[in-house]
N, C-alpha and C. Protein backbone atom coordinates (compact mmCIF):
# COMPACT_ATOMS: atom_id res chain seq x y z
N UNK A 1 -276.87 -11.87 120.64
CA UNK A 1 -276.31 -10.97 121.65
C UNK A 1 -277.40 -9.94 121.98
N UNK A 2 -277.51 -9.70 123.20
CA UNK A 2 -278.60 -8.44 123.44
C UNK A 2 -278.13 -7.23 123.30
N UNK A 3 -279.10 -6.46 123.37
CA UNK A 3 -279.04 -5.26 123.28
C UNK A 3 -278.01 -4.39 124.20
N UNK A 4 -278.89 -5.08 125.48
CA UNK A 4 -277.89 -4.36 126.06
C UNK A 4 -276.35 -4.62 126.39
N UNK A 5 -275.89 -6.11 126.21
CA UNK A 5 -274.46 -6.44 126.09
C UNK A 5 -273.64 -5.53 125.06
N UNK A 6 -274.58 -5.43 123.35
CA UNK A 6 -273.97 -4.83 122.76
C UNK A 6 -273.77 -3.15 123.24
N UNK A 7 -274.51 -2.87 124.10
CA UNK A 7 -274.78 -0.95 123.99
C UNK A 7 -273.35 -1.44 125.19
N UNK A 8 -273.24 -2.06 126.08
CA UNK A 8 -271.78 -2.00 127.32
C UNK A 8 -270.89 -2.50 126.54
N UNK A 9 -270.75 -3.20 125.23
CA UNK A 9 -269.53 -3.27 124.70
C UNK A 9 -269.35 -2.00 124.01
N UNK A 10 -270.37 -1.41 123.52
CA UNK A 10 -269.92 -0.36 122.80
C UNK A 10 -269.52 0.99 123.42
N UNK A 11 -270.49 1.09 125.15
CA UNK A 11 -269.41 1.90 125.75
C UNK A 11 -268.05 1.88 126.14
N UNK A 12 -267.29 0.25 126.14
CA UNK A 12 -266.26 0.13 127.00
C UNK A 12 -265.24 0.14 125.82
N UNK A 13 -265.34 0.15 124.27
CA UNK A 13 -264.80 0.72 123.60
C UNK A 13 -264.53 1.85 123.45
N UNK A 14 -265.98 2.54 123.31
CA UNK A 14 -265.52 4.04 123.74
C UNK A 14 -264.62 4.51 124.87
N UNK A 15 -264.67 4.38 125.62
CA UNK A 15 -263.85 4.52 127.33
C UNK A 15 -262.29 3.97 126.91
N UNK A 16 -262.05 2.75 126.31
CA UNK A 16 -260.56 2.65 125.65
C UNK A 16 -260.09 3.64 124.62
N UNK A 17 -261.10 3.99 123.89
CA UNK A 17 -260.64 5.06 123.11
C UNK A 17 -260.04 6.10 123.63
N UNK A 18 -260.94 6.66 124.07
CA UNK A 18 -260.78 7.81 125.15
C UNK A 18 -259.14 7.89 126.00
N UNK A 19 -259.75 6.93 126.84
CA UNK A 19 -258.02 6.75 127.53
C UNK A 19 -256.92 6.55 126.43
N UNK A 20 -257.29 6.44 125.00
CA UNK A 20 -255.69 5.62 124.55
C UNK A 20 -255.74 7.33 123.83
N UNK A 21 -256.38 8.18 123.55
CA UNK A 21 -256.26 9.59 123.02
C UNK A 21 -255.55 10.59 124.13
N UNK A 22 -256.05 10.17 125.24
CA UNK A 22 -255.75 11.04 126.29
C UNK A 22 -254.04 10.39 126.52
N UNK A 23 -253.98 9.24 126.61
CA UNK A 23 -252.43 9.21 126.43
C UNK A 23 -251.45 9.32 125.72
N UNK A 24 -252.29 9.63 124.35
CA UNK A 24 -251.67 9.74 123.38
C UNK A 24 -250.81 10.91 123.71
N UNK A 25 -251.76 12.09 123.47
CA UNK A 25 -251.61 13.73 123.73
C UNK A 25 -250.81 13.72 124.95
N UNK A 26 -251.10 13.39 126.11
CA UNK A 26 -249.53 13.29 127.30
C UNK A 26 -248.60 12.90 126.52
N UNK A 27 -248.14 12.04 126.37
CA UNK A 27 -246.94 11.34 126.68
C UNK A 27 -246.08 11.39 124.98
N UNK A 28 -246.95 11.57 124.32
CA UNK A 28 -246.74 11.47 122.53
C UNK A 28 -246.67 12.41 121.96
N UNK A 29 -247.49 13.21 121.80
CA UNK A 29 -248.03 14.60 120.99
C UNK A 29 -249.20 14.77 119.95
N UNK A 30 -249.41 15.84 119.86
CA UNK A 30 -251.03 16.44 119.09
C UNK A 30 -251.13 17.76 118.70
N UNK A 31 -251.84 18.00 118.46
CA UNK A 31 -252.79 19.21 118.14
C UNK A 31 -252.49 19.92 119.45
N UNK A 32 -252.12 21.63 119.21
CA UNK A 32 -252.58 22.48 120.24
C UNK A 32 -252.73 23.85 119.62
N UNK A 33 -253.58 24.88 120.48
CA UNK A 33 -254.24 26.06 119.68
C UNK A 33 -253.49 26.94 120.21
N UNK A 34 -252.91 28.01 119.56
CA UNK A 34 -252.23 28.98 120.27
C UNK A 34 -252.84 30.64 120.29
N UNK A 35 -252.52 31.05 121.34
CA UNK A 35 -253.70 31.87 121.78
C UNK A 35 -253.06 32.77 122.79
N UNK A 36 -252.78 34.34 122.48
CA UNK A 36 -251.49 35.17 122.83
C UNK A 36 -250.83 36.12 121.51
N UNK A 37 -250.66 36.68 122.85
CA UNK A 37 -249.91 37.83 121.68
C UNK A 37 -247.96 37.89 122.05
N UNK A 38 -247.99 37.15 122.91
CA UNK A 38 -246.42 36.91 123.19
C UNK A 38 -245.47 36.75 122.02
N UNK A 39 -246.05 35.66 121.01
CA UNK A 39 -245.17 35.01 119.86
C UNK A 39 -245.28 35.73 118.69
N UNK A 40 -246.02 37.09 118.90
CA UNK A 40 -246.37 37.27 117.43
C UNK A 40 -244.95 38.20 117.02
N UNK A 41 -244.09 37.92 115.84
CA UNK A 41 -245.24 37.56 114.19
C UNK A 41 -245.02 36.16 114.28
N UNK A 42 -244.56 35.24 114.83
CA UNK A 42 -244.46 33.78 114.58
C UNK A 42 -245.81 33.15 114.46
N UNK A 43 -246.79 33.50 116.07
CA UNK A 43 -247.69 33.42 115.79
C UNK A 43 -248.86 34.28 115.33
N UNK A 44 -249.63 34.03 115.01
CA UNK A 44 -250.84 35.20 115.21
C UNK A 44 -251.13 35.14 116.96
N UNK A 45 -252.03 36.30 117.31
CA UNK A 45 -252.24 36.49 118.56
C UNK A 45 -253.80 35.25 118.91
N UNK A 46 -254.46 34.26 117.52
CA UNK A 46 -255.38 33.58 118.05
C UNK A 46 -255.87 32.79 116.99
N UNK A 47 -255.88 31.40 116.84
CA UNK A 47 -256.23 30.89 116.16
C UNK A 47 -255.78 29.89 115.46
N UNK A 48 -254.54 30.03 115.62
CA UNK A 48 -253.20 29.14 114.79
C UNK A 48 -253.31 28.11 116.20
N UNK A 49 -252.87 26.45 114.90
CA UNK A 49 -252.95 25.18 115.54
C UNK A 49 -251.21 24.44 114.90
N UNK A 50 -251.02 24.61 116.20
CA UNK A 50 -249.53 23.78 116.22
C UNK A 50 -249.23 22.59 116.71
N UNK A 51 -248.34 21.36 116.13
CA UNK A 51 -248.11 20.20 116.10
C UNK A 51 -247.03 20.22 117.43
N UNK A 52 -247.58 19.49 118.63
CA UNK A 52 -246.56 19.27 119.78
C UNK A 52 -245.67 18.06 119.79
N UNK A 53 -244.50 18.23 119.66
CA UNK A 53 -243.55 16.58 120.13
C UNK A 53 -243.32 16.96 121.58
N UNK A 54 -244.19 15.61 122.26
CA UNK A 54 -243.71 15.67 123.27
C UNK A 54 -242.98 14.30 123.72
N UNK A 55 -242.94 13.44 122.87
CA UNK A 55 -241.89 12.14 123.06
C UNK A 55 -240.81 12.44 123.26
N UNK A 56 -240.12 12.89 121.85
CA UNK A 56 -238.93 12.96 121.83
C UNK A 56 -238.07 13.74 122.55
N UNK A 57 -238.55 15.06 123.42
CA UNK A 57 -238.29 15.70 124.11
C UNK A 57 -238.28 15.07 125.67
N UNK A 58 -239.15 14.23 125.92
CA UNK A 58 -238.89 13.14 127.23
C UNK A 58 -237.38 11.82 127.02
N UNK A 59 -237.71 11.35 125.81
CA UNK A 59 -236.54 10.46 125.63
C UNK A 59 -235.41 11.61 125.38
N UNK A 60 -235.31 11.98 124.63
CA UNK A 60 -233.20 13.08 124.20
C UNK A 60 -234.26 14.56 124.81
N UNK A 61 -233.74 14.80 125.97
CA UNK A 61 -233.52 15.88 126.39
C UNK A 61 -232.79 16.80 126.44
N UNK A 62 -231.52 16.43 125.94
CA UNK A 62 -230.58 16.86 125.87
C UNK A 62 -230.36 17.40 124.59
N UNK A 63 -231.30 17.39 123.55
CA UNK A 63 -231.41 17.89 122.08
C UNK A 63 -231.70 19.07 121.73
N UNK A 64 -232.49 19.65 123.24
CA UNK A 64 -232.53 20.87 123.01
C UNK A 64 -231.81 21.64 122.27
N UNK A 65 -232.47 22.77 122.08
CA UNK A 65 -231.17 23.86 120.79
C UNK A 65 -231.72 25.54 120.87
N UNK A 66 -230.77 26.33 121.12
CA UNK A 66 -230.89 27.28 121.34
C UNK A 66 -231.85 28.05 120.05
N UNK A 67 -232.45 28.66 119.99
CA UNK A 67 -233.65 29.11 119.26
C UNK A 67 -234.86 28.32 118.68
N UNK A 68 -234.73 27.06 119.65
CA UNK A 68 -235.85 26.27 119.46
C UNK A 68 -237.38 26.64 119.92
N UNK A 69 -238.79 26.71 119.50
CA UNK A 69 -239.48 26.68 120.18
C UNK A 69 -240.10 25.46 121.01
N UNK A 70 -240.41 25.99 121.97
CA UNK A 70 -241.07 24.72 122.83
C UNK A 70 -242.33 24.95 123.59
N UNK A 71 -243.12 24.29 124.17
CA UNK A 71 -243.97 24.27 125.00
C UNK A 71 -243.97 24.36 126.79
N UNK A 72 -244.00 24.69 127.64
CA UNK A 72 -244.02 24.25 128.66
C UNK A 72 -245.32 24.81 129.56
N UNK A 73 -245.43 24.24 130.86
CA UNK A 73 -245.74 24.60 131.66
C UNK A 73 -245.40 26.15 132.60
N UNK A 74 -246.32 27.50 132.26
CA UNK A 74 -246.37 27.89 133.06
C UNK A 74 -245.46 28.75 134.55
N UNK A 75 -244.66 29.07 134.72
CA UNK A 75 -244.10 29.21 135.86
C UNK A 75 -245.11 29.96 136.58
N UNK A 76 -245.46 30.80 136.18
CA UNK A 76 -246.25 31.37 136.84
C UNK A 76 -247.77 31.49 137.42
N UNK A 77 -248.30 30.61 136.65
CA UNK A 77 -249.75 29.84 136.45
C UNK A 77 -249.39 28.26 136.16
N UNK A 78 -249.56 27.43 137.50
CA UNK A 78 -249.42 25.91 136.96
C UNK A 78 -250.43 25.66 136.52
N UNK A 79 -250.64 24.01 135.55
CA UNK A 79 -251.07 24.13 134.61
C UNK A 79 -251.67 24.96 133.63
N UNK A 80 -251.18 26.18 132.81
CA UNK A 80 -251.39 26.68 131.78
C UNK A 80 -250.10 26.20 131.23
N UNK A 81 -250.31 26.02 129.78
CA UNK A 81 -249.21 25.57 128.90
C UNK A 81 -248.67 26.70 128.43
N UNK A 82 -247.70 26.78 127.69
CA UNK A 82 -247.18 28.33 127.53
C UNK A 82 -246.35 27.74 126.30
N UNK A 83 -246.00 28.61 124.96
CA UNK A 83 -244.79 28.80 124.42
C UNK A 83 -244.03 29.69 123.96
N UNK A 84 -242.72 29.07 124.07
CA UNK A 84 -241.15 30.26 124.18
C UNK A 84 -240.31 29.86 123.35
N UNK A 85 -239.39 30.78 123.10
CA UNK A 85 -238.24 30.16 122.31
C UNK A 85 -237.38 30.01 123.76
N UNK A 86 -236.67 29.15 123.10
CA UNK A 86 -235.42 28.90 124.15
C UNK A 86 -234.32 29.92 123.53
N UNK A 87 -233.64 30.77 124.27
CA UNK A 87 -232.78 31.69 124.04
C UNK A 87 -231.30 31.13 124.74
N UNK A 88 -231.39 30.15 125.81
CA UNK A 88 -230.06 29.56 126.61
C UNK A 88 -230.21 29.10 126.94
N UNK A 89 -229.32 27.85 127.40
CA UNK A 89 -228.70 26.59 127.92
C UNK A 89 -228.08 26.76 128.56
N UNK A 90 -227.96 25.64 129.47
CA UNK A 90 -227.40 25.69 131.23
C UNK A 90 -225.91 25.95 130.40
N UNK A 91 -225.03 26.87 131.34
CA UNK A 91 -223.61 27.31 130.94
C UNK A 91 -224.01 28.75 130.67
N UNK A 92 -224.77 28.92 129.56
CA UNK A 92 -224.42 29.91 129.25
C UNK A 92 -224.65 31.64 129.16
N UNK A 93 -224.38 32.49 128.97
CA UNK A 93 -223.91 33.78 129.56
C UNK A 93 -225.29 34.54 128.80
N UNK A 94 -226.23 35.12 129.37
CA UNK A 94 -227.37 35.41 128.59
C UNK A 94 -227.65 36.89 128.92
N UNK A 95 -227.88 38.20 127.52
CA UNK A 95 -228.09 39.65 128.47
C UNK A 95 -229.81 39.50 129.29
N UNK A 96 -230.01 39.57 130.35
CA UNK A 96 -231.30 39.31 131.14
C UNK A 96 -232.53 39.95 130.06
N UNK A 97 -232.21 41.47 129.58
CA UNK A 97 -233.03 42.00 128.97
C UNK A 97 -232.19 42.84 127.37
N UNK A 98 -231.96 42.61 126.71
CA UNK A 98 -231.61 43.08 125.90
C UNK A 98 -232.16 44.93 124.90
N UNK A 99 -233.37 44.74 125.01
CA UNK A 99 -234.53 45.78 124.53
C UNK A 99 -234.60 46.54 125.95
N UNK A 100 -233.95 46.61 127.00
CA UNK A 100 -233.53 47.25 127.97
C UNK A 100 -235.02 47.62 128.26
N UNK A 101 -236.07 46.92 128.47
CA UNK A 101 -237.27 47.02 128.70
C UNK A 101 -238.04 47.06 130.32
N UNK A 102 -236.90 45.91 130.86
CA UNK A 102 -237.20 45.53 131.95
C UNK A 102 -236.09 45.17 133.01
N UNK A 103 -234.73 45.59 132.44
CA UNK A 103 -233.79 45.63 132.82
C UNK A 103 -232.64 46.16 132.07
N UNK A 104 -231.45 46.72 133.16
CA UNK A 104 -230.34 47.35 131.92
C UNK A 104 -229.99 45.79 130.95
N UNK A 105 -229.61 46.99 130.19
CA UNK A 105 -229.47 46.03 128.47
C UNK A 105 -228.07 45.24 129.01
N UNK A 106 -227.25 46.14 130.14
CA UNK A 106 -225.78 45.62 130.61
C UNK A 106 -225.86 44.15 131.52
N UNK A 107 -227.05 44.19 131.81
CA UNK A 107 -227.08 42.92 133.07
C UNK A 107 -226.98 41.35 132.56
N UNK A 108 -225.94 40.80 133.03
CA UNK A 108 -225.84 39.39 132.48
C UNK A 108 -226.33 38.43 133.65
N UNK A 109 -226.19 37.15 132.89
CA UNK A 109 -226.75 36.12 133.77
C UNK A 109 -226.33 34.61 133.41
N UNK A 110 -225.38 33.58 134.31
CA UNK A 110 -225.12 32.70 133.93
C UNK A 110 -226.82 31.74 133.99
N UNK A 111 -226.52 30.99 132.89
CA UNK A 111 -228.22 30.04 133.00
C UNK A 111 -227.50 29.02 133.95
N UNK A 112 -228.20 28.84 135.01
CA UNK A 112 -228.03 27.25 135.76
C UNK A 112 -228.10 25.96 135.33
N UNK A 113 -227.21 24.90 135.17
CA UNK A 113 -227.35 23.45 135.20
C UNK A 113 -229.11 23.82 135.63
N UNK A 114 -229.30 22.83 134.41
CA UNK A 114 -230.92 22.25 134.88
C UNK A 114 -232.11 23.12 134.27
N UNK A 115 -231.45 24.34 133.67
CA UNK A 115 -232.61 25.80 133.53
C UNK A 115 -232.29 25.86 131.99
N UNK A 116 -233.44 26.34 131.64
CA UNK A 116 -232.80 27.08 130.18
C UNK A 116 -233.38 28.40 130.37
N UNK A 117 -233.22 29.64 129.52
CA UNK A 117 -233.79 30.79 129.23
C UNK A 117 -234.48 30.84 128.06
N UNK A 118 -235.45 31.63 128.88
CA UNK A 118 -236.43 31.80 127.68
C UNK A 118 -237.05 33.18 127.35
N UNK A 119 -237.66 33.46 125.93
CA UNK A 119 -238.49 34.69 125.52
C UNK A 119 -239.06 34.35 124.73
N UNK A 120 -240.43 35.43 124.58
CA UNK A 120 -240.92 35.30 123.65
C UNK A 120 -240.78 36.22 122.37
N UNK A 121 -241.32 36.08 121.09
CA UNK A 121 -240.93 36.62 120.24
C UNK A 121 -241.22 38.29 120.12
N UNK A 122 -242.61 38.60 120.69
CA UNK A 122 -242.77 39.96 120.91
C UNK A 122 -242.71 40.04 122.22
N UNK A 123 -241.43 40.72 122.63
CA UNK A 123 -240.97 41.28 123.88
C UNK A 123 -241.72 42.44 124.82
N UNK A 124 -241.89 42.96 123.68
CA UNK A 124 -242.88 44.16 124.32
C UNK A 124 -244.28 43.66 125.22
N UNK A 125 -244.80 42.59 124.92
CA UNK A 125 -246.24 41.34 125.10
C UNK A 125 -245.63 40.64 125.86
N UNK A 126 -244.40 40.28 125.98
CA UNK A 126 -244.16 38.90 126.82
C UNK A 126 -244.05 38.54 128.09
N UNK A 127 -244.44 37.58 128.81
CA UNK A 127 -243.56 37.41 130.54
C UNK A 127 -242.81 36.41 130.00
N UNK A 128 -241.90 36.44 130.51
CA UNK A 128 -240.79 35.27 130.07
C UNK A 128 -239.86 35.31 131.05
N UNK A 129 -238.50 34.66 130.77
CA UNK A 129 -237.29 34.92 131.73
C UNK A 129 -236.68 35.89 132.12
N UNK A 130 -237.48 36.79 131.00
CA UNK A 130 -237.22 38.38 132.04
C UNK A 130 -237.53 38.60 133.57
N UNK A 131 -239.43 38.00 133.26
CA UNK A 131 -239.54 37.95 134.78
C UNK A 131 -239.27 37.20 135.93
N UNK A 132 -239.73 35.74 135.22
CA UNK A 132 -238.95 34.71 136.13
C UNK A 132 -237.99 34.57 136.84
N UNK A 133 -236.84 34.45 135.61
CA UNK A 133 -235.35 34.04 135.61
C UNK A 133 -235.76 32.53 134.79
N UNK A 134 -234.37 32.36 134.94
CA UNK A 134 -234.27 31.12 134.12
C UNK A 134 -235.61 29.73 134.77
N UNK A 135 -235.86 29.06 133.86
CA UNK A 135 -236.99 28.08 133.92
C UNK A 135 -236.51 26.88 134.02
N UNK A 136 -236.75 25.90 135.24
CA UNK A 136 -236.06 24.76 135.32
C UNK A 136 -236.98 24.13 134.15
N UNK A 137 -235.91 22.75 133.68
CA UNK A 137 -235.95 22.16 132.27
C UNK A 137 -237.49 21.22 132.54
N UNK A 138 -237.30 20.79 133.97
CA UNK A 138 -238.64 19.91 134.42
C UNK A 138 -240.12 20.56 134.29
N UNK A 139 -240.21 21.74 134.02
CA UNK A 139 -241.20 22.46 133.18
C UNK A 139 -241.31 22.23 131.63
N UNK A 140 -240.46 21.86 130.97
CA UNK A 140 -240.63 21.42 129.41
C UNK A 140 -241.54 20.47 129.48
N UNK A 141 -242.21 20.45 128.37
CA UNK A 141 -243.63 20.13 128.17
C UNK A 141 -243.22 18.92 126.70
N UNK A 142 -242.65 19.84 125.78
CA UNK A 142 -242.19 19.89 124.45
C UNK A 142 -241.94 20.58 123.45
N UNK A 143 -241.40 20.32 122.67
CA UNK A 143 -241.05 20.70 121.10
C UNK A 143 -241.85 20.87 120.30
N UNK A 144 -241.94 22.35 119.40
CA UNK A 144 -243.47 22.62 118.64
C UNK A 144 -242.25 22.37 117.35
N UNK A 145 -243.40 21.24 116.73
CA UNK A 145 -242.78 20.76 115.47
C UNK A 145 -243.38 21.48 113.98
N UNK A 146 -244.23 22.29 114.09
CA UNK A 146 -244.87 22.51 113.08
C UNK A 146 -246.41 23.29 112.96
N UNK A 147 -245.83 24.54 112.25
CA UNK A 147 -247.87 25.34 112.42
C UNK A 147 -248.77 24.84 111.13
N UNK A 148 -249.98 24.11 111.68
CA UNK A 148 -250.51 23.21 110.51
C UNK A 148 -251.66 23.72 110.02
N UNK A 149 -252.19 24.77 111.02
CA UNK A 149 -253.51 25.58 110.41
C UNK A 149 -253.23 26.78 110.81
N UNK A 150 -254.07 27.74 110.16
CA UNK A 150 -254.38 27.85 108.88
C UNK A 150 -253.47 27.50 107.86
N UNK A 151 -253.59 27.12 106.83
CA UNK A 151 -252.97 25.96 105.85
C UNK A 151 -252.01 26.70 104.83
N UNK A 152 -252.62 27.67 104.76
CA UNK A 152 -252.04 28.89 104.05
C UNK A 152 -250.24 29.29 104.56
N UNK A 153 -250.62 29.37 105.88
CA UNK A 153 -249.24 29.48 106.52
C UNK A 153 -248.57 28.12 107.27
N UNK A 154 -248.86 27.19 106.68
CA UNK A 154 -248.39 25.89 107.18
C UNK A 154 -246.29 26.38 106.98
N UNK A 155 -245.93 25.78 108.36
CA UNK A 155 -244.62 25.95 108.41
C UNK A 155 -244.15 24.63 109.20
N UNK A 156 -242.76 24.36 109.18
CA UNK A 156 -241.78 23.43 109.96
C UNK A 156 -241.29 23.96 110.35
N UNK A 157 -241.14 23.74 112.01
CA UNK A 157 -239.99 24.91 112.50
C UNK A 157 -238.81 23.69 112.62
N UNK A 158 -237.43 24.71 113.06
CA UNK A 158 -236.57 23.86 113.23
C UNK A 158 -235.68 25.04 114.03
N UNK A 159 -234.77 24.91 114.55
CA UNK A 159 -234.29 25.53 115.60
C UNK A 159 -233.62 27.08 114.75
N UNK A 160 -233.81 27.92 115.08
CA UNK A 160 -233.04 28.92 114.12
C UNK A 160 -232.15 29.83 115.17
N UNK A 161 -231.05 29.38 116.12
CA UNK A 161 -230.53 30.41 116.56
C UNK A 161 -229.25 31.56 115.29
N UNK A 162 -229.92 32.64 116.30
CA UNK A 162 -228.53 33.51 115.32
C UNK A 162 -227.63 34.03 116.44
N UNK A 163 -226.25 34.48 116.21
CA UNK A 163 -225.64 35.17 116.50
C UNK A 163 -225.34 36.26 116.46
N UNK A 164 -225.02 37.12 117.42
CA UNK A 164 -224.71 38.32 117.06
C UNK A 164 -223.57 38.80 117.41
N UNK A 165 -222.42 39.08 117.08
CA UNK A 165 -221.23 39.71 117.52
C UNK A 165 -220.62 40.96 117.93
């Protein structure tokens, strides 16, 4: 075999690679770096690497769960990825601003079929559905399954809503 047959097989492996990584990360999930001061204390404001599901969130959409974190797209900057907790689900009755920061603490808001609400964990740092309003669901990106570096603080998330009465 020549040389050069072998050097074009060995690029056109590479080039499958490539494409089968790049689809991986769409359509599957991976590695992503988080970078912001929105989430903190969940996250740090730079440096922390979190595990994305983005399968399972395309197949059961409907699994969503109120204090879940997730990934999405942006409302306000397309393509930048962004993450939020989900605070509400279409139905239900949400205070717009609670920390009366950016609105009276009194103002309610039904979430729309199709939207969820969202915030981030430090409110004071955040744009979220305060500013927006509710975020149609076709912006979900995915489900952050897990902070895997630094190793020290390796965690599983899993949905933690609370109530308050």
């Amino acid at each position: 075999m020549s040389r050069l047959k072998k050097f074009g097989l060995g690029c056109l492996h590479g080039v499958n690679l490539v494409c089968a990584f790049h689809l991986f990360r769409d359509y599957v999930g991976g590695l992503s770096l988080m970078d912001g001061v929105s989430m903190l204390p969940t996250f740090d404001a730079t440096g922390e690497m979190i595990v994305e599901n983005i399968l399972s969130h395309r197949l059961f959409p409907h699994t969503l769960a109120r204090g879940q974190l997730i990934t999405l797209e942006s409302p306000l900057t397309p393509n930048r990825i962004i993450c939020k907790r989900v605070i509400g689900l279409p139905g239900d009755t949400i205070c717009v601003d609670p920390t009366g920061l950016m609105a009276s603490s009194t103002e309610h808001i039904v979430v729309p079929k199709g939207h969820v609400w969202i915030a981030g964990d430090n409110a004071s740092c955040s744009r979220d559905s305060r500013v927006y309003g509710p975020v149609s669901m076709a912006l979900i990106r995915g489900k952050v399954v897990a902070r895997v570096y630094p190793f020290n603080r390796f965690k599983i998330f899993s949905p933690e809503a609370r109530y308050i009465d």
